[in-house]
N, C-alpha and C. Protein backbone atom coordinates (compact mmCIF):
# COMPACT_ATOMS: atom_id res chain seq x y z
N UNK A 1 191.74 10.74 70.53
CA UNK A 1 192.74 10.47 71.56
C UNK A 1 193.48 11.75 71.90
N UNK A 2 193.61 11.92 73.19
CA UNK A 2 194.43 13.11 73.93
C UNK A 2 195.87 13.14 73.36
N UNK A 3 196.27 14.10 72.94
CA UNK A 3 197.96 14.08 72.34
C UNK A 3 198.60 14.65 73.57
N UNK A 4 199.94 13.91 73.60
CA UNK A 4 200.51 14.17 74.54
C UNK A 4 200.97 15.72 74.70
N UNK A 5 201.55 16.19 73.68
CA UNK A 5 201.31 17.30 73.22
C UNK A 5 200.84 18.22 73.92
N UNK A 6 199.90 18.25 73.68
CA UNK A 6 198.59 19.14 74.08
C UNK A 6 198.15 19.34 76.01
N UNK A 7 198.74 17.66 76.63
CA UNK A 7 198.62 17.88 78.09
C UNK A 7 200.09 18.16 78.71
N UNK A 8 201.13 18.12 78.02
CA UNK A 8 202.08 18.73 78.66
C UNK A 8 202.40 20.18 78.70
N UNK A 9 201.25 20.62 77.41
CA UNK A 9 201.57 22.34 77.62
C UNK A 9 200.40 22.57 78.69
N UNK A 10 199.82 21.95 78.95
CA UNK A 10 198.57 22.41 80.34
C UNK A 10 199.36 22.09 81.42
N UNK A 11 199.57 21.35 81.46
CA UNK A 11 200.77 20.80 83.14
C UNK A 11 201.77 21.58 82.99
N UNK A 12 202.41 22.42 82.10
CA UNK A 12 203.47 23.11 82.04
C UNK A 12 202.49 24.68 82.61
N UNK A 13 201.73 24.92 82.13
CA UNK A 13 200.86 26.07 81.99
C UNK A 13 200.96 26.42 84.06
N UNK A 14 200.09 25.17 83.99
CA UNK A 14 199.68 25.22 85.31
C UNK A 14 200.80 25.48 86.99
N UNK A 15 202.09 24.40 85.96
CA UNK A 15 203.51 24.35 86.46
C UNK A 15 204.13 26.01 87.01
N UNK A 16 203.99 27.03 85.77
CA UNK A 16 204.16 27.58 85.82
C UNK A 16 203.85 28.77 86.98
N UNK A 17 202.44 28.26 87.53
CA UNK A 17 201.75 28.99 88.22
C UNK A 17 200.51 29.92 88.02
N UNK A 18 200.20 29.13 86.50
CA UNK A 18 199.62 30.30 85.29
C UNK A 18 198.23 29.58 85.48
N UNK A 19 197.75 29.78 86.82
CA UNK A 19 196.12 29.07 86.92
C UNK A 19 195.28 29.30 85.84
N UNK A 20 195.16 30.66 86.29
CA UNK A 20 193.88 31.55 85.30
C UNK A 20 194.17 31.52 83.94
N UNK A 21 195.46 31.49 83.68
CA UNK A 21 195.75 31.57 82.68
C UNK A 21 195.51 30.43 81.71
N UNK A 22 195.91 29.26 82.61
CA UNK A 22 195.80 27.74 82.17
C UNK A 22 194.31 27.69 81.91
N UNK A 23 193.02 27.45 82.61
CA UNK A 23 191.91 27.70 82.72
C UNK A 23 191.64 28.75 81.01
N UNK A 24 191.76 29.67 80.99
CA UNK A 24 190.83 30.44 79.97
C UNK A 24 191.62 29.75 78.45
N UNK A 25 193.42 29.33 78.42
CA UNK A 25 193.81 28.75 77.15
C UNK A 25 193.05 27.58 76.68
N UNK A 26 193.11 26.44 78.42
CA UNK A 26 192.84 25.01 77.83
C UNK A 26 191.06 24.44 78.21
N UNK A 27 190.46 24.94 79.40
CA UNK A 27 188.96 25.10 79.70
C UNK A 27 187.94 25.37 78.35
N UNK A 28 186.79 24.81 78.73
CA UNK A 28 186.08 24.91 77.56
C UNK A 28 185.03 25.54 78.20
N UNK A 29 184.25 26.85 77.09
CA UNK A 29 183.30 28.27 77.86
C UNK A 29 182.08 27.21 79.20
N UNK A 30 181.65 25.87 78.88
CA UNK A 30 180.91 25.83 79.70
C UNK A 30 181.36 24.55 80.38
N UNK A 31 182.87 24.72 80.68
CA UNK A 31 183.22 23.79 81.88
C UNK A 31 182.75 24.06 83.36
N UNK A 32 182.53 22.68 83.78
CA UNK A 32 182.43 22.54 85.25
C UNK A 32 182.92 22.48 86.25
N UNK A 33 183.41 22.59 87.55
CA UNK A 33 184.01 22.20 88.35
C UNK A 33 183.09 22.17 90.13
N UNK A 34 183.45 21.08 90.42
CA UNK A 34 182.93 20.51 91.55
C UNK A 34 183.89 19.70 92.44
N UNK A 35 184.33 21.10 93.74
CA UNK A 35 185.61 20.57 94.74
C UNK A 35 184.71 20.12 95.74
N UNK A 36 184.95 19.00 96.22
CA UNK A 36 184.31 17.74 97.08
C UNK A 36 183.51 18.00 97.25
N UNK A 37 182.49 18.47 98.46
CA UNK A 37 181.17 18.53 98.42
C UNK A 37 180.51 19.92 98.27
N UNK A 38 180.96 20.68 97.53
CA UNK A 38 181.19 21.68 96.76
C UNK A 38 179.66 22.21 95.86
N UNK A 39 178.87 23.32 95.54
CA UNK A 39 178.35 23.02 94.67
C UNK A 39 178.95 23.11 93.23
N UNK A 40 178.54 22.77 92.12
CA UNK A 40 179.61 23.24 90.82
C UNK A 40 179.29 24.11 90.30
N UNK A 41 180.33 24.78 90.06
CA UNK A 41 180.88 26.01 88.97
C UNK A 41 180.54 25.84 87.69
N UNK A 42 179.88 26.53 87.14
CA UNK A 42 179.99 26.55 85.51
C UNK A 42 180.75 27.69 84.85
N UNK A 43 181.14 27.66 83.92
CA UNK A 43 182.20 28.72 82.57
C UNK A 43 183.38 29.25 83.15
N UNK A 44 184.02 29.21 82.11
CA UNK A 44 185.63 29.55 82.01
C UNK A 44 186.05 30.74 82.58
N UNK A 45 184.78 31.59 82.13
CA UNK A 45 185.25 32.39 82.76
C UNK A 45 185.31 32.57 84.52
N UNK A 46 184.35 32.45 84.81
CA UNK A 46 183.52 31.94 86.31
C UNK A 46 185.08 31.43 86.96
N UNK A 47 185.56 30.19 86.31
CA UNK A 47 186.65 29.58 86.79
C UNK A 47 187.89 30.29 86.90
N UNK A 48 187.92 31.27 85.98
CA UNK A 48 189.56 31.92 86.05
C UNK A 48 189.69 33.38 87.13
N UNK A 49 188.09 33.65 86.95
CA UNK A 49 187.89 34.85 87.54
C UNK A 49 188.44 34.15 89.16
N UNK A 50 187.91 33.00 89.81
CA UNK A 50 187.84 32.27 90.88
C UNK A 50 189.35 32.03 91.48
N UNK A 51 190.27 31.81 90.68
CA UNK A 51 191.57 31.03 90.93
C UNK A 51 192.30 33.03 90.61
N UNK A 52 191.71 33.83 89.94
CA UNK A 52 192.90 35.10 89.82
C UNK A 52 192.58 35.26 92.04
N UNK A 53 190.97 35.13 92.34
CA UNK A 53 190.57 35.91 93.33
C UNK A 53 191.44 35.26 94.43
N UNK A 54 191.52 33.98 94.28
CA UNK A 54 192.84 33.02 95.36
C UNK A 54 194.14 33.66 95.02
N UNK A 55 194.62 33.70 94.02
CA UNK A 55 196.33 33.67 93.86
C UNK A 55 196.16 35.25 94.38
N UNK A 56 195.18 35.79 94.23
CA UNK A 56 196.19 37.48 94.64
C UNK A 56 196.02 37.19 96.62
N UNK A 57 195.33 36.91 97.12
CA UNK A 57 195.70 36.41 98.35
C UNK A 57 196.98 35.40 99.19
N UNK A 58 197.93 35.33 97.53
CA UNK A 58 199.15 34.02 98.04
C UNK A 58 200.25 35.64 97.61
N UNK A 59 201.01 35.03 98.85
CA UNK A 59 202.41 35.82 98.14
C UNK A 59 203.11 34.91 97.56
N UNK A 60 203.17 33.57 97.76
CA UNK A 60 203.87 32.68 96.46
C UNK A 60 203.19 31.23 96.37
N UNK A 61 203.23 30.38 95.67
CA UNK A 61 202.60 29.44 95.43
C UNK A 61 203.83 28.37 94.01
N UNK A 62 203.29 26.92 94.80
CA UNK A 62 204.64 26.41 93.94
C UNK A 62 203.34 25.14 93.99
N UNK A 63 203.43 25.27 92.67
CA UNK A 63 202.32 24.08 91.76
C UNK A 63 203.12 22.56 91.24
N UNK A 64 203.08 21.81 91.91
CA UNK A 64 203.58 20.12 90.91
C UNK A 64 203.07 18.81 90.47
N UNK A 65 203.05 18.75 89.25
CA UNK A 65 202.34 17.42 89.10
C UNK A 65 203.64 16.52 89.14
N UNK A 66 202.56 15.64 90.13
CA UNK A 66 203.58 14.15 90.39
C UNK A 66 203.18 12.80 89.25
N UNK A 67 204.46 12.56 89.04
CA UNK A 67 203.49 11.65 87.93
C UNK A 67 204.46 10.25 87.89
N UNK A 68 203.39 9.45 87.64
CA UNK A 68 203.24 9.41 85.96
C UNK A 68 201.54 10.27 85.89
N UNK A 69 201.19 10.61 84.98
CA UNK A 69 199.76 11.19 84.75
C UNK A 69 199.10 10.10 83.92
N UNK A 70 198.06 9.70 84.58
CA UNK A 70 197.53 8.47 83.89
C UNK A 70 195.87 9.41 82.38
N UNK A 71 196.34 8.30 81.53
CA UNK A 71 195.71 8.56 80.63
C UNK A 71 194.97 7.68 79.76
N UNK A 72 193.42 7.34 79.73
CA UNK A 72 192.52 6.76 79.40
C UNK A 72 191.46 6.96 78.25
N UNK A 73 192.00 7.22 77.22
CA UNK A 73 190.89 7.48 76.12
C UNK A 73 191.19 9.01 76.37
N UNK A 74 190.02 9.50 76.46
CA UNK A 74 190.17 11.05 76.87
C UNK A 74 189.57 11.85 77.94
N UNK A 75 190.30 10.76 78.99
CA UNK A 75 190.40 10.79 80.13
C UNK A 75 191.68 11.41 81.08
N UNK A 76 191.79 12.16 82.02
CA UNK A 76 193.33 12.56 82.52
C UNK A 76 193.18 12.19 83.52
N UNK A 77 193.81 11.77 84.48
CA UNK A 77 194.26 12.09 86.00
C UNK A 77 195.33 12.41 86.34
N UNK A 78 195.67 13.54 86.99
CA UNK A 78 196.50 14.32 87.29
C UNK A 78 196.92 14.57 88.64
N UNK A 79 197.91 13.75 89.02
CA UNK A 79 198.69 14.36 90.86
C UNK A 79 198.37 15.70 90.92
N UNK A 80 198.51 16.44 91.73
CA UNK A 80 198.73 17.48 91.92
C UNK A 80 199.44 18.10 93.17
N UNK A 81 200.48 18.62 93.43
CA UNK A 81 200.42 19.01 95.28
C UNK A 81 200.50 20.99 94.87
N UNK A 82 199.57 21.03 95.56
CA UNK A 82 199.91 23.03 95.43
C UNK A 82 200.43 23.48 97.13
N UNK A 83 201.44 24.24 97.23
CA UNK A 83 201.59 24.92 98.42
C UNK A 83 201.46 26.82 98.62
N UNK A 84 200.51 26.68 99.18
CA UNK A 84 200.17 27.66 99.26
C UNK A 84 201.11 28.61 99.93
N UNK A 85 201.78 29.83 100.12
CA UNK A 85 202.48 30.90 101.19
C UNK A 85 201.48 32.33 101.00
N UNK A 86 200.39 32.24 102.22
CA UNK A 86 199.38 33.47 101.98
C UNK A 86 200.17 34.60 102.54
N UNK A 87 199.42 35.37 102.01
CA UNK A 87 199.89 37.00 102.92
C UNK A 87 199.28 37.30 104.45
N UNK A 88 198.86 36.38 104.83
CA UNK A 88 198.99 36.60 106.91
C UNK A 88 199.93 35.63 107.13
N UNK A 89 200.80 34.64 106.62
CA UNK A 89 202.14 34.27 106.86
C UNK A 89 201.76 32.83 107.16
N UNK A 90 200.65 32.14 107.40
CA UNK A 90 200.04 31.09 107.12
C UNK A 90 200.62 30.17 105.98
N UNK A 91 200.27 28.59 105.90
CA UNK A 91 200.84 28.11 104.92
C UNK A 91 199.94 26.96 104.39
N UNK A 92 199.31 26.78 103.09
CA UNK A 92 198.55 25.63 103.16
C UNK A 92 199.50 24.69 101.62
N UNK A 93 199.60 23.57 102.39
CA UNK A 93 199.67 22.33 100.83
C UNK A 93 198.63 21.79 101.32
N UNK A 94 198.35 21.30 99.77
CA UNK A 94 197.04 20.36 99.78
C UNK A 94 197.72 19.58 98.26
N UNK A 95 197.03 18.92 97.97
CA UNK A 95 197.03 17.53 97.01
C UNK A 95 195.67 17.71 96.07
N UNK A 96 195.60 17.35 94.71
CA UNK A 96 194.41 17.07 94.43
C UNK A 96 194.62 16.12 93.19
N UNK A 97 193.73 15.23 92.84
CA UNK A 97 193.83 13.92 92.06
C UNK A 97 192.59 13.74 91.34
N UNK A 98 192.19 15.30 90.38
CA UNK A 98 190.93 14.99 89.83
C UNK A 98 190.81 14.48 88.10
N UNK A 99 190.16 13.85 87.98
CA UNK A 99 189.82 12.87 86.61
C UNK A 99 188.86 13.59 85.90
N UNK A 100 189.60 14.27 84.95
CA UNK A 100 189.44 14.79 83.87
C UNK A 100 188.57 14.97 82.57
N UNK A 101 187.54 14.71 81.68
CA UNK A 101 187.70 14.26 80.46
C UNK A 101 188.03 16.19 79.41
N UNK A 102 189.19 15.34 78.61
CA UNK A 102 189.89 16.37 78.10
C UNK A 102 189.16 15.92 76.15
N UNK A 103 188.52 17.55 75.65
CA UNK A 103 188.38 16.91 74.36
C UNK A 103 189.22 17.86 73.38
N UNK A 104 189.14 17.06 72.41
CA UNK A 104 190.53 17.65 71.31
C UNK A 104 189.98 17.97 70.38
N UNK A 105 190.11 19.52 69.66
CA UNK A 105 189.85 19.62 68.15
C UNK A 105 191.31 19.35 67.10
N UNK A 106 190.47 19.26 66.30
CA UNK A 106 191.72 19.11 64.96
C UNK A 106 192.28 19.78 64.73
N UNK A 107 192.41 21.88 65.04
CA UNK A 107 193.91 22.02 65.04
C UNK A 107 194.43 22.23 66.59
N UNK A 108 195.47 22.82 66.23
CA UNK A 108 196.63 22.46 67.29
C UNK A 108 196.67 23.38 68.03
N UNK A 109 195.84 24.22 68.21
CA UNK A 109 195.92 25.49 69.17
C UNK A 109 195.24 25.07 70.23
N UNK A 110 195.94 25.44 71.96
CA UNK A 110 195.21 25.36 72.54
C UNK A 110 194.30 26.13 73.33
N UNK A 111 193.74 27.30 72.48
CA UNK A 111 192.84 28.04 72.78
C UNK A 111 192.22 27.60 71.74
N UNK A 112 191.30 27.01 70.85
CA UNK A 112 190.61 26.79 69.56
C UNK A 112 189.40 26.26 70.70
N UNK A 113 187.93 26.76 70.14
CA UNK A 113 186.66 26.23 71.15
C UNK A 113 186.44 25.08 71.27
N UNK A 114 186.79 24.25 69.93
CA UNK A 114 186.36 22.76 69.98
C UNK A 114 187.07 21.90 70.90
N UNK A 115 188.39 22.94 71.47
CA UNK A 115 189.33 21.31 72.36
C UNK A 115 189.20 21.93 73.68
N UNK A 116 189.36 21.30 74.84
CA UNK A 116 189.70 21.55 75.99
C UNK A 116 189.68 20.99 77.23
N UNK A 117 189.96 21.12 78.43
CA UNK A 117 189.56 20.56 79.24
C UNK A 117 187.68 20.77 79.37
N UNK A 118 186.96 19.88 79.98
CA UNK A 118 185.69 19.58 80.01
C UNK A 118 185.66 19.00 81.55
N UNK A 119 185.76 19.95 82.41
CA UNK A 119 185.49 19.79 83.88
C UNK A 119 184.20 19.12 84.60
């Protein structure tokens, strides 16, 4: 079972604005990701390298999960609204509401290989 623990320092991570950062602590080396009709991404790294190459194109960005954050076994779903402020003065929010499965090792670090998000 997901400790609460453990997903409030990722939603805090992320809160923070700490994409890449969030990604390489709580991501696991051969997570996936697949944005809508998207093809998918494989590894952590792949993923953080991806989100540093967006944020240096924002001059600010304000990340929030709306919640409650629903939680299913070890399962997440997570609100999300990100607003983007790029550097040609443009502005994008968007929303995203993707379902998770998050796995946990037995200790408590959340960089340890055995736990992580599993995209």
């Amino acid at each position: 079972m997901l400790s609460t623990a453990l997903l409030e320092r990722f939603i805090a991570r992320v809160e923070q604005n700490a994409h890449a950062e969030a990604i390489e602590e709580f991501y696991t080396p051969d997570a996936s990701l697949q944005e809508n009709q998207g093809r998918p991404r494989v590894g952590r790294e792949a993923h953080a390298a991806r989100e540093r190459s967006i944020l240096a194109k924002a001059n600010t960005i304000v990340s929030s999960c709306v919640r409650p954050v629903f939680v299913g076994g070890d399962r997440v779903v997570i609100r999300w609204i990100f607003r983007f402020e790029w550097k040609d003065g443009t502005v994008t929010q968007m929303e995203e509401l993707p379902r998770v499965p998050f796995r946990e090792a037995l200790r408590d670090q959340p960089h340890d290989e055995g736990r992580g998000l599993v995209v």
